[in-house]
N, C-alpha and C. Protein backbone atom coordinates (compact mmCIF):
# COMPACT_ATOMS: atom_id res chain seq x y z
N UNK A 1 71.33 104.25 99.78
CA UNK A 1 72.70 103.78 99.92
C UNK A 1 73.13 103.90 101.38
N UNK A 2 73.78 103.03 102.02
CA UNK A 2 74.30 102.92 103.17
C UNK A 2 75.91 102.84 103.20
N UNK A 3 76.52 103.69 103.73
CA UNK A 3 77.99 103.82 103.53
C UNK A 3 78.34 103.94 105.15
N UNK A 4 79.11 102.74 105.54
CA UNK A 4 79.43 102.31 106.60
C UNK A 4 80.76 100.96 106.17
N UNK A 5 81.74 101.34 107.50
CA UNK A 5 82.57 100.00 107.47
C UNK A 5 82.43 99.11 108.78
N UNK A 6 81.08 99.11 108.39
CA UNK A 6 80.80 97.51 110.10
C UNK A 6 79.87 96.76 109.55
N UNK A 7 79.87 95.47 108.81
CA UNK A 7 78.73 94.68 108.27
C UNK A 7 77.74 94.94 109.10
N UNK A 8 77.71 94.81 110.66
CA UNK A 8 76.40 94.90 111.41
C UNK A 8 75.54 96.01 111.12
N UNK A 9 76.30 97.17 111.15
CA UNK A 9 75.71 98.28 110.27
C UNK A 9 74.92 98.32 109.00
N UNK A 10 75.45 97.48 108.37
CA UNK A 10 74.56 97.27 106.92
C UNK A 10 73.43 96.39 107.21
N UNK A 11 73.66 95.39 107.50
CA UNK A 11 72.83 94.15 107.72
C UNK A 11 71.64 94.98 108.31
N UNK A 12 71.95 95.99 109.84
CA UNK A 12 70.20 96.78 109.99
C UNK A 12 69.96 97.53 109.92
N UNK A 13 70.90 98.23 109.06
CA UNK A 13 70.17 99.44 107.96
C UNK A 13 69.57 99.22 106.95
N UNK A 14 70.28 97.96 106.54
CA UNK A 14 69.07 97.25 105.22
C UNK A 14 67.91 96.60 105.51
N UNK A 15 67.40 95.64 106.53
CA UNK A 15 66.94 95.61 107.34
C UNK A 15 65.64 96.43 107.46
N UNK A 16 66.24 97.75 107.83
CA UNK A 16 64.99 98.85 108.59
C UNK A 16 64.72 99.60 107.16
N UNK A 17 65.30 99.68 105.93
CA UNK A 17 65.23 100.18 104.82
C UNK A 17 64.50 99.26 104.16
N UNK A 18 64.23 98.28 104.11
CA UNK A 18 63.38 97.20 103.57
C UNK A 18 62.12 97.26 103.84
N UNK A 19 61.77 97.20 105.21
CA UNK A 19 60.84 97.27 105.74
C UNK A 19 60.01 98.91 105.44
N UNK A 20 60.92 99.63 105.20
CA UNK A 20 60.31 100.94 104.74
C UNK A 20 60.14 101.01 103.03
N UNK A 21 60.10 99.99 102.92
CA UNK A 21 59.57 99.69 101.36
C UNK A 21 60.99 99.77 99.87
N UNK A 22 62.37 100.28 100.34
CA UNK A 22 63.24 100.25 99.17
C UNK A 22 63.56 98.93 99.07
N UNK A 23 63.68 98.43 97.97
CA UNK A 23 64.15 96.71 97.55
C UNK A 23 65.35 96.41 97.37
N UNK A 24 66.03 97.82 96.81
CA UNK A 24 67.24 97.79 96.50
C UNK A 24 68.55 98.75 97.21
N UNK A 25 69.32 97.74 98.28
CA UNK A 25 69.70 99.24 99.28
C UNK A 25 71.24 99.21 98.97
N UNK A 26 72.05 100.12 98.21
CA UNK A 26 73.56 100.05 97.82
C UNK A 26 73.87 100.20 99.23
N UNK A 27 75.81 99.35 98.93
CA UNK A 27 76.05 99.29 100.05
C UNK A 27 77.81 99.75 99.42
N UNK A 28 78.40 100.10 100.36
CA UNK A 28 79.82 100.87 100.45
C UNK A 28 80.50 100.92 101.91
N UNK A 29 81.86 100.21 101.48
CA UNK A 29 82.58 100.01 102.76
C UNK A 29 83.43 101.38 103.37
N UNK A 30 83.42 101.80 102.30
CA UNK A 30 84.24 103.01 102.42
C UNK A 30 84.05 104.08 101.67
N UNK A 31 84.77 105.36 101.76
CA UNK A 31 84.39 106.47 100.75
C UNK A 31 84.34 106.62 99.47
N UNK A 32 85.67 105.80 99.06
CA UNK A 32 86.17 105.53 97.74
C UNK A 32 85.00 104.26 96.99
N UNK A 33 84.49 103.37 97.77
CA UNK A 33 83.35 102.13 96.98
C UNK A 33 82.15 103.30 96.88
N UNK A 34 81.85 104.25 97.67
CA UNK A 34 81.12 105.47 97.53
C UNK A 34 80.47 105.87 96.14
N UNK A 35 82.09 107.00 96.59
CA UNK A 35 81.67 107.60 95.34
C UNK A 35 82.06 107.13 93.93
N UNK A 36 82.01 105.78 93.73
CA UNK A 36 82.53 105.08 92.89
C UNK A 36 81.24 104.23 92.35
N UNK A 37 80.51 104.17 92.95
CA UNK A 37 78.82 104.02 93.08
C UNK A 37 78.36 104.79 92.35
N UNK A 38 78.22 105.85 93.37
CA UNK A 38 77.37 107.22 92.66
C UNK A 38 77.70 107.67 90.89
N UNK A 39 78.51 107.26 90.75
CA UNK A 39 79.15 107.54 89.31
C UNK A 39 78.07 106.49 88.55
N UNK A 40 77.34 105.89 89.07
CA UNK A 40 76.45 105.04 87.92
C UNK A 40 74.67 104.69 88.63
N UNK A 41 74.82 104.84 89.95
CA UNK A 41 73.68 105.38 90.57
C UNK A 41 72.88 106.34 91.14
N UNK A 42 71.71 106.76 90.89
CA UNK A 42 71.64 108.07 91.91
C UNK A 42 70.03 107.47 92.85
N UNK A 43 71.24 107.33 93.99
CA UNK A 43 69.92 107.05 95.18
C UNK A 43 69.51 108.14 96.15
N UNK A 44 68.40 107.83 96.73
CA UNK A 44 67.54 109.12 96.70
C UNK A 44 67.72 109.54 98.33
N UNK A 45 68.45 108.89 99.02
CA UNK A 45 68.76 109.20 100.78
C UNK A 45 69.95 108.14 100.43
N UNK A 46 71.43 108.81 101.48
CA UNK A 46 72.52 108.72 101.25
C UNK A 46 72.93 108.38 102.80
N UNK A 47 73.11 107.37 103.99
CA UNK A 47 73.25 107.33 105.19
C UNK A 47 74.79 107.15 105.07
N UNK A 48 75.05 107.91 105.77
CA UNK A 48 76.75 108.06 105.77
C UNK A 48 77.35 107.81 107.38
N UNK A 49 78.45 106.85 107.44
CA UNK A 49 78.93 107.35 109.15
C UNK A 49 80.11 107.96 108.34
N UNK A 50 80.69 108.78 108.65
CA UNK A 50 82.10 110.06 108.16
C UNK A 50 83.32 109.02 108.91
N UNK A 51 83.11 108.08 110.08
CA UNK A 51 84.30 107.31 110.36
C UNK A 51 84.48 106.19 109.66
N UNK A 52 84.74 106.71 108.47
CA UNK A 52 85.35 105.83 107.47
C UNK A 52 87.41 105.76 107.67
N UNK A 53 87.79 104.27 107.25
CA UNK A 53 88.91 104.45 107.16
C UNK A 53 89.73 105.35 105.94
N UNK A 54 89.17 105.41 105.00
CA UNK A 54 89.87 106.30 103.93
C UNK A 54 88.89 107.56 103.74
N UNK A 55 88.36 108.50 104.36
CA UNK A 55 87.38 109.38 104.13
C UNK A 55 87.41 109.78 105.83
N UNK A 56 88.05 110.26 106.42
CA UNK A 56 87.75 110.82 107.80
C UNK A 56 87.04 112.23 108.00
N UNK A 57 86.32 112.68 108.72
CA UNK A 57 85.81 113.66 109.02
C UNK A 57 84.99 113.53 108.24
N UNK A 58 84.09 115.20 107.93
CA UNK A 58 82.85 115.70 107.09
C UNK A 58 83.35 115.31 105.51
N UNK A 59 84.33 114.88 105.24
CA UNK A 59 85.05 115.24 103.83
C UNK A 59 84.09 114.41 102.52
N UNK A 60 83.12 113.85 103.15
CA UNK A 60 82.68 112.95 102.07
C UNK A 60 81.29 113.60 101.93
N UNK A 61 80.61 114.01 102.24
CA UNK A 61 79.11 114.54 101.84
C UNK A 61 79.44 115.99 101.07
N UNK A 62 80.36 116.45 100.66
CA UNK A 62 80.26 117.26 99.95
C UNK A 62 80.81 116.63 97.96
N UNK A 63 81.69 115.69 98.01
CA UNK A 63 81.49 115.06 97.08
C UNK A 63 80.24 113.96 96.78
N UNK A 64 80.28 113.60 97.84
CA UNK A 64 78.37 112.63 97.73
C UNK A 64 77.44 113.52 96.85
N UNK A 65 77.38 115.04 97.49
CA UNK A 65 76.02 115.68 96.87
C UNK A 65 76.57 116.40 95.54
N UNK A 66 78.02 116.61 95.19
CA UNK A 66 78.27 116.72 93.82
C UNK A 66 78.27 115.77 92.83
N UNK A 67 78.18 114.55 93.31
CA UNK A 67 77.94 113.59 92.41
C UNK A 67 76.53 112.87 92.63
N UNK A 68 75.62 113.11 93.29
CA UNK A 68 74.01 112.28 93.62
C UNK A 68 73.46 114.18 94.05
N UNK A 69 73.48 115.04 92.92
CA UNK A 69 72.80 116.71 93.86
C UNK A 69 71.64 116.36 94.10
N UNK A 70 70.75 115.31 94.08
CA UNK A 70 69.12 114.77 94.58
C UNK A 70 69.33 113.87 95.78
N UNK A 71 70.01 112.92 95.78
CA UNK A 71 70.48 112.66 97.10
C UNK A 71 70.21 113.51 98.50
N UNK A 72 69.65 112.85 99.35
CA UNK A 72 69.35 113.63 100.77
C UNK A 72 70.64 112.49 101.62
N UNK A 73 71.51 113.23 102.37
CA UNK A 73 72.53 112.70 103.17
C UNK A 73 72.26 112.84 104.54
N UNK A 74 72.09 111.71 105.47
CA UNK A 74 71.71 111.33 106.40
C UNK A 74 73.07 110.88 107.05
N UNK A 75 74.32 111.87 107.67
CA UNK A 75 74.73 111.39 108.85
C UNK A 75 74.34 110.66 110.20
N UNK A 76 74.77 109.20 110.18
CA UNK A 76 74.54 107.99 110.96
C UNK A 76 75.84 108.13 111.63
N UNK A 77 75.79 108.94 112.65
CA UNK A 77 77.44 108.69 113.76
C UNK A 77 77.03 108.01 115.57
N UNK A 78 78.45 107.83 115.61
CA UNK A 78 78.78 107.51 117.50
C UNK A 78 78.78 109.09 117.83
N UNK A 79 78.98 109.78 117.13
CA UNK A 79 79.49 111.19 117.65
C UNK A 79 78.14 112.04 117.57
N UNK A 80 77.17 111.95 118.73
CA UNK A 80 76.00 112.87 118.67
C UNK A 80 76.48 114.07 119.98
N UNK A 81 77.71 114.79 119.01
CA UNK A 81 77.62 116.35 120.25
C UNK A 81 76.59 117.05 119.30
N UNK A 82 76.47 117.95 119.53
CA UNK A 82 75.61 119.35 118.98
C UNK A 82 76.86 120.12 117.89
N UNK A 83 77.96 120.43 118.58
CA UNK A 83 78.69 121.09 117.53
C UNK A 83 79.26 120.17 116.37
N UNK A 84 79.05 118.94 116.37
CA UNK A 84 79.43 118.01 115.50
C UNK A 84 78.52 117.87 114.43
N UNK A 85 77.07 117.73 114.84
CA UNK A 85 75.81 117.91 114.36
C UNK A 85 75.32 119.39 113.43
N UNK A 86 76.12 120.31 114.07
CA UNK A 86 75.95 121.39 113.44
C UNK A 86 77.11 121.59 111.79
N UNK A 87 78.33 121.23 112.15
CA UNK A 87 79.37 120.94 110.86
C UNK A 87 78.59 120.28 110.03
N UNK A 88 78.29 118.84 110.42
CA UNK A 88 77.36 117.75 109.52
C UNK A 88 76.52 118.66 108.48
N UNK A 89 75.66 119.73 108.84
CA UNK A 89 74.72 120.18 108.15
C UNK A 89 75.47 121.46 107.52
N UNK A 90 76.55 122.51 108.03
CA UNK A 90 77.08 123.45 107.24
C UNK A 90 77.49 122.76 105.64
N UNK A 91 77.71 121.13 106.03
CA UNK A 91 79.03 120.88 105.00
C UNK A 91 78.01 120.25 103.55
N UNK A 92 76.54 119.98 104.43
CA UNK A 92 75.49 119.70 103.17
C UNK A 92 74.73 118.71 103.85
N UNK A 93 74.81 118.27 104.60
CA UNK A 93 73.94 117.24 105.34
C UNK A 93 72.21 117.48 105.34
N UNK A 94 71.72 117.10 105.09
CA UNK A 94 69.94 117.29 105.37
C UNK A 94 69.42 116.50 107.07
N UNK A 95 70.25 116.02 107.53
CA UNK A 95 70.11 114.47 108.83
C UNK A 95 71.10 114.45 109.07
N UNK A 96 70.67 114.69 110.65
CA UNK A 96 71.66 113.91 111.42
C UNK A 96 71.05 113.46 112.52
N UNK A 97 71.53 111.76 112.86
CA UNK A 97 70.97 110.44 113.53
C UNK A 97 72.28 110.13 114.47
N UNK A 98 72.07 109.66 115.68
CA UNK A 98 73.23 109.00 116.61
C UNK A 98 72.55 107.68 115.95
N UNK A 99 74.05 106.70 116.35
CA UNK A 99 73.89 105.72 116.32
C UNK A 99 73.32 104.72 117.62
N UNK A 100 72.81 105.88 118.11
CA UNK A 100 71.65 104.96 119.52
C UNK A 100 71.06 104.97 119.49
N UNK A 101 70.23 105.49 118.20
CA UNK A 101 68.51 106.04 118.30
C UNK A 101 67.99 104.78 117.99
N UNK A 102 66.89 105.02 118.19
CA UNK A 102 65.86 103.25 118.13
C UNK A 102 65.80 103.30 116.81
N UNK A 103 65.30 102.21 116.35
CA UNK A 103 65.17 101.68 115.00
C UNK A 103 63.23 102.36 114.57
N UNK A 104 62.52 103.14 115.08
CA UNK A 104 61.72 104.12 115.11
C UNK A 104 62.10 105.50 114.63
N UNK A 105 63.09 105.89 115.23
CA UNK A 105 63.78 107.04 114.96
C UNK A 105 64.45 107.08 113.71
N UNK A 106 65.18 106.23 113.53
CA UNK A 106 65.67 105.90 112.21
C UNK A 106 64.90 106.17 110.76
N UNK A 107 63.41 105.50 111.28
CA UNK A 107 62.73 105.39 110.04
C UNK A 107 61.92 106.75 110.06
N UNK A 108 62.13 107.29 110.92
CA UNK A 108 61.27 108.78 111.01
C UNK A 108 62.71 109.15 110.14
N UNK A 109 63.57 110.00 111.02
CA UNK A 109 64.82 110.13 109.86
C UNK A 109 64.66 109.94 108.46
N UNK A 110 64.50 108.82 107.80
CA UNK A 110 64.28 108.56 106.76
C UNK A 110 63.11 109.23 105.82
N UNK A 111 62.17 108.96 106.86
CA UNK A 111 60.63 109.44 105.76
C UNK A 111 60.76 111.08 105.66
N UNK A 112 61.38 111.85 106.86
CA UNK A 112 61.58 113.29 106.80
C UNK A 112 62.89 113.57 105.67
N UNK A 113 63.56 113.13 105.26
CA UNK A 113 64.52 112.96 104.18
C UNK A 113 63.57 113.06 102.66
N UNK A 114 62.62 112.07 102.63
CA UNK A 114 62.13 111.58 101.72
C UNK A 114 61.48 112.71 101.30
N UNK A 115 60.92 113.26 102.54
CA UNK A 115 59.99 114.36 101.93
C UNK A 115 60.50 115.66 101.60
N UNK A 116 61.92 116.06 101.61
CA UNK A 116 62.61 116.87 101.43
C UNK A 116 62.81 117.92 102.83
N UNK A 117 62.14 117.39 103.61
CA UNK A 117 62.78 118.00 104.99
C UNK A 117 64.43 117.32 105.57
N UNK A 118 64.61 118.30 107.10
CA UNK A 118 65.65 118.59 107.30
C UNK A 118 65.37 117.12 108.98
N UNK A 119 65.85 116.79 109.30
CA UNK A 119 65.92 115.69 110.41
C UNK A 119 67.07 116.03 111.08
N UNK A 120 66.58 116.25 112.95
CA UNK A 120 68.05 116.13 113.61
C UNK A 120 67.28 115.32 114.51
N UNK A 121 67.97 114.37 115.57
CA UNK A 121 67.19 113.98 116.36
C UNK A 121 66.80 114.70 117.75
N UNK A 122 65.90 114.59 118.16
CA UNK A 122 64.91 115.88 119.34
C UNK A 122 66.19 115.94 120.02
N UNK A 123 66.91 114.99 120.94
CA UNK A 123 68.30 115.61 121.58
C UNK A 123 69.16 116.30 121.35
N UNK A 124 69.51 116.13 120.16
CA UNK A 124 70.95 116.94 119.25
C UNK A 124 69.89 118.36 119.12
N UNK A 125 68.83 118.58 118.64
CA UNK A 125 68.36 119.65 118.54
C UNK A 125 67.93 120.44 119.17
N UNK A 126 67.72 119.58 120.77
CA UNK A 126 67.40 120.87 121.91
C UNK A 126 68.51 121.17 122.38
N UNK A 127 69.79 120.31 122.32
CA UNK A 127 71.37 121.05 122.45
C UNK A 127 71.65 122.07 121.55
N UNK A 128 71.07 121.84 120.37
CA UNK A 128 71.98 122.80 119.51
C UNK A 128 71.08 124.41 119.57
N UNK A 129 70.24 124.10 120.32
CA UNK A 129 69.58 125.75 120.30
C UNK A 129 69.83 125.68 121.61
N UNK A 130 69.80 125.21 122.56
CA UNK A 130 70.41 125.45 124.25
C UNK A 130 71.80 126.32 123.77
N UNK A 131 72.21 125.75 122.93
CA UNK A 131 74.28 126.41 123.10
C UNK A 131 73.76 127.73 122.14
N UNK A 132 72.48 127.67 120.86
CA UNK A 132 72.51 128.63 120.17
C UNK A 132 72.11 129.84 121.23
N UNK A 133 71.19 129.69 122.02
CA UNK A 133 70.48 130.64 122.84
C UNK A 133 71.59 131.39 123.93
N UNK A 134 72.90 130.25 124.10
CA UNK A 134 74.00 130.92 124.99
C UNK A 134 74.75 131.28 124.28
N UNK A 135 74.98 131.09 123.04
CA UNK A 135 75.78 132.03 122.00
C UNK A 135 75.44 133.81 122.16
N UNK A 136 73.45 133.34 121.89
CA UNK A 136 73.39 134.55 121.39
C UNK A 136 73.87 135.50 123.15
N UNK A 137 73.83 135.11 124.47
CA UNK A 137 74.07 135.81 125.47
C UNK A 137 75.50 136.27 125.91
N UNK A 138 76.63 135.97 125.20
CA UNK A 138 77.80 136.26 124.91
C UNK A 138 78.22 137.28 125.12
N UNK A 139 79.21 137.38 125.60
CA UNK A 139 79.91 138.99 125.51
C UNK A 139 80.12 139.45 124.25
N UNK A 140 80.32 140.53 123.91
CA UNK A 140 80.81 140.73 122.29
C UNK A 140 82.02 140.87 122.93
N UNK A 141 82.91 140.05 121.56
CA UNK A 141 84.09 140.63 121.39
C UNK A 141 85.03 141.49 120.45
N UNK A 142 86.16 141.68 120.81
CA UNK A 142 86.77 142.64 120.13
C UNK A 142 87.46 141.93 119.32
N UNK A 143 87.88 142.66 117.92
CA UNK A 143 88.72 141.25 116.84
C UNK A 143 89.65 140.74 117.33
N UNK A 144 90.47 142.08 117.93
CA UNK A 144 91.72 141.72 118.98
C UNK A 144 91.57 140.41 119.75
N UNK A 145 90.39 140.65 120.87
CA UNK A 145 89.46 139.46 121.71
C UNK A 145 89.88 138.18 120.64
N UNK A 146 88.91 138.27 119.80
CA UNK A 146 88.41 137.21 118.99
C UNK A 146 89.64 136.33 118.11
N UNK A 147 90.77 136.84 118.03
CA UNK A 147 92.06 136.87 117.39
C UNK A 147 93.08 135.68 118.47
N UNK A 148 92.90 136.72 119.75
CA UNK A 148 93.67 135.45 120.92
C UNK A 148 93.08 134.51 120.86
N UNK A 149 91.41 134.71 121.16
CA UNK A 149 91.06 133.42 121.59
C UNK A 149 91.17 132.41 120.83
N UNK A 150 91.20 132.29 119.56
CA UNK A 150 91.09 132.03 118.82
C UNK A 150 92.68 130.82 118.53
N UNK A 151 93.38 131.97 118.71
CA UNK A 151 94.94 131.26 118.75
C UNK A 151 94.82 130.35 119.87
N UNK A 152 93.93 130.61 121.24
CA UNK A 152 94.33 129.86 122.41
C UNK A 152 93.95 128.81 121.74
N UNK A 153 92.87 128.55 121.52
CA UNK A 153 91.87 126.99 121.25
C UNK A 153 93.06 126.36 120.39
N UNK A 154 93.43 126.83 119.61
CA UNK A 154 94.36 126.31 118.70
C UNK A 154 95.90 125.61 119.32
N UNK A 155 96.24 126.15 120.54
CA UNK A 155 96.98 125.72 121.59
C UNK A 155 97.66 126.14 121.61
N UNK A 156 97.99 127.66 121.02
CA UNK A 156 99.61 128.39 121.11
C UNK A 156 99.83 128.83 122.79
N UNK A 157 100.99 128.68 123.18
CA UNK A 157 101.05 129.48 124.08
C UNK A 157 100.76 131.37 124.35
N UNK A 158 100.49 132.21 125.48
CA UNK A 158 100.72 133.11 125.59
C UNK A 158 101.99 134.13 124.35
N UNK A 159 103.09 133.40 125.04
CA UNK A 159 104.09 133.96 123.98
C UNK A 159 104.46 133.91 122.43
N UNK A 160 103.72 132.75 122.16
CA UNK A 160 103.46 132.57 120.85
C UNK A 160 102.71 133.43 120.04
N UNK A 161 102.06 133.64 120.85
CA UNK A 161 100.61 134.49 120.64
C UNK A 161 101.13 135.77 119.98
N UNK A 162 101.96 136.77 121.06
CA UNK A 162 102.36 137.85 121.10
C UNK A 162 103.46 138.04 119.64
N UNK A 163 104.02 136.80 119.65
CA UNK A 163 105.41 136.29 117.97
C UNK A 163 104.44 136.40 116.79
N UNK A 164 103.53 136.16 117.32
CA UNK A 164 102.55 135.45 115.74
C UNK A 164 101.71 136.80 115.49
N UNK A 165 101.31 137.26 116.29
CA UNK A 165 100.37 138.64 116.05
C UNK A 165 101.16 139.79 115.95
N UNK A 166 102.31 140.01 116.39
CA UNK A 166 103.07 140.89 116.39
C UNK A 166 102.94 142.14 117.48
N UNK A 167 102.64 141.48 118.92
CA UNK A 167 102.21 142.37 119.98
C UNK A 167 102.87 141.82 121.24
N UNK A 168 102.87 142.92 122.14
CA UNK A 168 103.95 142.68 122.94
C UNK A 168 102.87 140.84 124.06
N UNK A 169 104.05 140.67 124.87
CA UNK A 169 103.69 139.50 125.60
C UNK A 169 102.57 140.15 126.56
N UNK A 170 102.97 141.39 127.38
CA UNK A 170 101.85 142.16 128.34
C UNK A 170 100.53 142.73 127.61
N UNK A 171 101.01 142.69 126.15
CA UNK A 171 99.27 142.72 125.89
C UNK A 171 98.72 141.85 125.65
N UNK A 172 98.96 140.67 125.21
CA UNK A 172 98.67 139.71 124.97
C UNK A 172 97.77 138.74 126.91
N UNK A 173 98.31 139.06 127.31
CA UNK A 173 98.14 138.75 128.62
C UNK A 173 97.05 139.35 129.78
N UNK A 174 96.98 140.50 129.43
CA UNK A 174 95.95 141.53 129.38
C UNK A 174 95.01 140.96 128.91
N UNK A 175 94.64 141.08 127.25
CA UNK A 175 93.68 140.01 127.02
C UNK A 175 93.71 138.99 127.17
N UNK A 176 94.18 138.65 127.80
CA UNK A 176 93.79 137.04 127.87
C UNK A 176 92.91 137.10 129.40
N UNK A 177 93.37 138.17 130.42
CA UNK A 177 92.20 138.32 131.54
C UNK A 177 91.42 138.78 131.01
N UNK A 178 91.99 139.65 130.44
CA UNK A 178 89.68 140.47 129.92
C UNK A 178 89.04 139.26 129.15
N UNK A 179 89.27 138.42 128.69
CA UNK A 179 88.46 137.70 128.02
C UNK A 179 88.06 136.55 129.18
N UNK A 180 88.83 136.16 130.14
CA UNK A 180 88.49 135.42 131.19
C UNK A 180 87.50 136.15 131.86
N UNK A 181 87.15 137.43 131.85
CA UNK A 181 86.25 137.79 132.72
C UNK A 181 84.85 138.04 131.85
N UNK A 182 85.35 138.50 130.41
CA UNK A 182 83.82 138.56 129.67
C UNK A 182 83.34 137.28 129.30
N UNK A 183 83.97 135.98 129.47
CA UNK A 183 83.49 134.74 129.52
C UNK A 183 83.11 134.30 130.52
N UNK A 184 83.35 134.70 131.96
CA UNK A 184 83.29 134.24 132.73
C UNK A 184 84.10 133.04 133.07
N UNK A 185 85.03 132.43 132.40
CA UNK A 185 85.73 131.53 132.77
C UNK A 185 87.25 131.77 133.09
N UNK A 186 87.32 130.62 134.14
CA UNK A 186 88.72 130.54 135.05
C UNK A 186 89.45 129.92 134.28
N UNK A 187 90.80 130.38 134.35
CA UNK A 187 92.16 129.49 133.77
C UNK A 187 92.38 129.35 132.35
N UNK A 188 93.25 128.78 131.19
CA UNK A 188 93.37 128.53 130.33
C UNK A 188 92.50 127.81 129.76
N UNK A 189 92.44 126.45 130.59
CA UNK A 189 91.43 125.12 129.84
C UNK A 189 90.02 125.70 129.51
N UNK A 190 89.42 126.98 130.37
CA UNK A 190 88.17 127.33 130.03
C UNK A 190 88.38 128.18 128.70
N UNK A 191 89.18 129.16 128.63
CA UNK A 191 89.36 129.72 127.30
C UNK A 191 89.82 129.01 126.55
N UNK A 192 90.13 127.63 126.08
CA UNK A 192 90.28 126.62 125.22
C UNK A 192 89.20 126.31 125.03
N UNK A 193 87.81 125.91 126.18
CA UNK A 193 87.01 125.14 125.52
C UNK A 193 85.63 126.37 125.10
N UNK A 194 85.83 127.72 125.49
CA UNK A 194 84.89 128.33 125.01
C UNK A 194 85.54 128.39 123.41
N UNK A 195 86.77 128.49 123.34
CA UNK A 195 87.29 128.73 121.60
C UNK A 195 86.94 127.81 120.59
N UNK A 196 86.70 126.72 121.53
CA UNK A 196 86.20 125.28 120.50
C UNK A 196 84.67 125.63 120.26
N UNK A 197 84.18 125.50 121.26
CA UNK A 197 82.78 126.07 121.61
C UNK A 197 81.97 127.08 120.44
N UNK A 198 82.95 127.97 120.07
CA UNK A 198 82.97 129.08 118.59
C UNK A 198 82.84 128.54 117.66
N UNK A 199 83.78 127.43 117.36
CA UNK A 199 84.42 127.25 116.41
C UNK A 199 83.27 125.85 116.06
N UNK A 200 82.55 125.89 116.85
CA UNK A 200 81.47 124.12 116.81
C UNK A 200 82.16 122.80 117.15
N UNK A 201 83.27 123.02 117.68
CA UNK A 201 84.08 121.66 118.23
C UNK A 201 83.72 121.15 118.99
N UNK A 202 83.39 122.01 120.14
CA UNK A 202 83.06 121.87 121.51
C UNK A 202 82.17 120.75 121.73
């Protein structure tokens, strides 16, 4: 099954799925023609792009694999970060493919699906252990630590911070340098994007 809203999309995914021997390739414009499918088919690799108009984000491969649990789901996105790639697979994903990879890659993707393995493509996967390997070199933090930063990424101000946690503004501020220095990063925008960075946004 190919679940995409760009005919061009279908046309050479069916295409490169043909040629890899399936005869019969379902097709779905959206989340809802989806899983509205699956209720009477169960196909055996599930290529999903998540930028669907009625289905945004990860929200659809976890009903996909409650309704097809044999189904292998192959995220097909524009969006090849590493922390994007990493959600894809917390949320049930077996694959994940950019939508730039050659039409080679694709069908590797596919046959590693088939066989009940896990597929990322070699880029997304030497990012996602590059950032795992600087995870693991991290400062530890304190919950306190882990609590601001946490609020920063989220975009509260300083003073918000101190309203919402129930601590004064000078401690709040305090940590917010000590954590600039056990990160090593300057200014606000860097403790925003290490918080995303945590959180797999980044």
């Amino acid at each position: 099954m190919v679940v995409d809203d760009h005919p061009i999309t279908h046309l050479g995914c069916g295409r490169l799925l043909g040629e890899l021997g399936y005869g019969r390739v379902l097709k779905a414009m959206t989340g809802a023609e989806a899983l509205a499918a699956l209720e009477a088919e169960q196909p055996s690799v599930v290529v999903l792009d998540i930028a669907l108009p009625d289905a945004p984000g990860l929200t659809l491969i976890a009903p996909i694999r409650a309704r097809a649990p044999e189904a292998m789901v192959l995220v097909f996105s524009m969006n090849d970060q590493p922390g994007f790639a990493a959600r894809a697979l917390a949320e049930g994903a077996q694959g994940f493919l950019s939508k730039n990879a050659a039409p080679e890659e694709f069908a590797t993707a596919i046959r590693a699906l088939e066989a009940g393995e896990y597929y990322l493509s070699p880029a997304v996967a030497l990012a996602l252990a590059t950032r795992q390997a600087g995870a693991g070199r991290r400062a530890e933090l304190t919950e306190r630590e882990e609590q601001v930063l946490a609020l920063i990424g989220a975009g509260r101000s300083l003073q918000q911070i101190a309203a919402e946690i129930g601590i004064s503004y000078k401690t709040v501020a305090n940590t917010s340098s000590t954590l600039k220095r056990k990160l090593n990063v300057t200014g606000m925008p860097g403790l925003v994007r290490e918080a995303l960075e945590r959180e797999g946004l980044g």
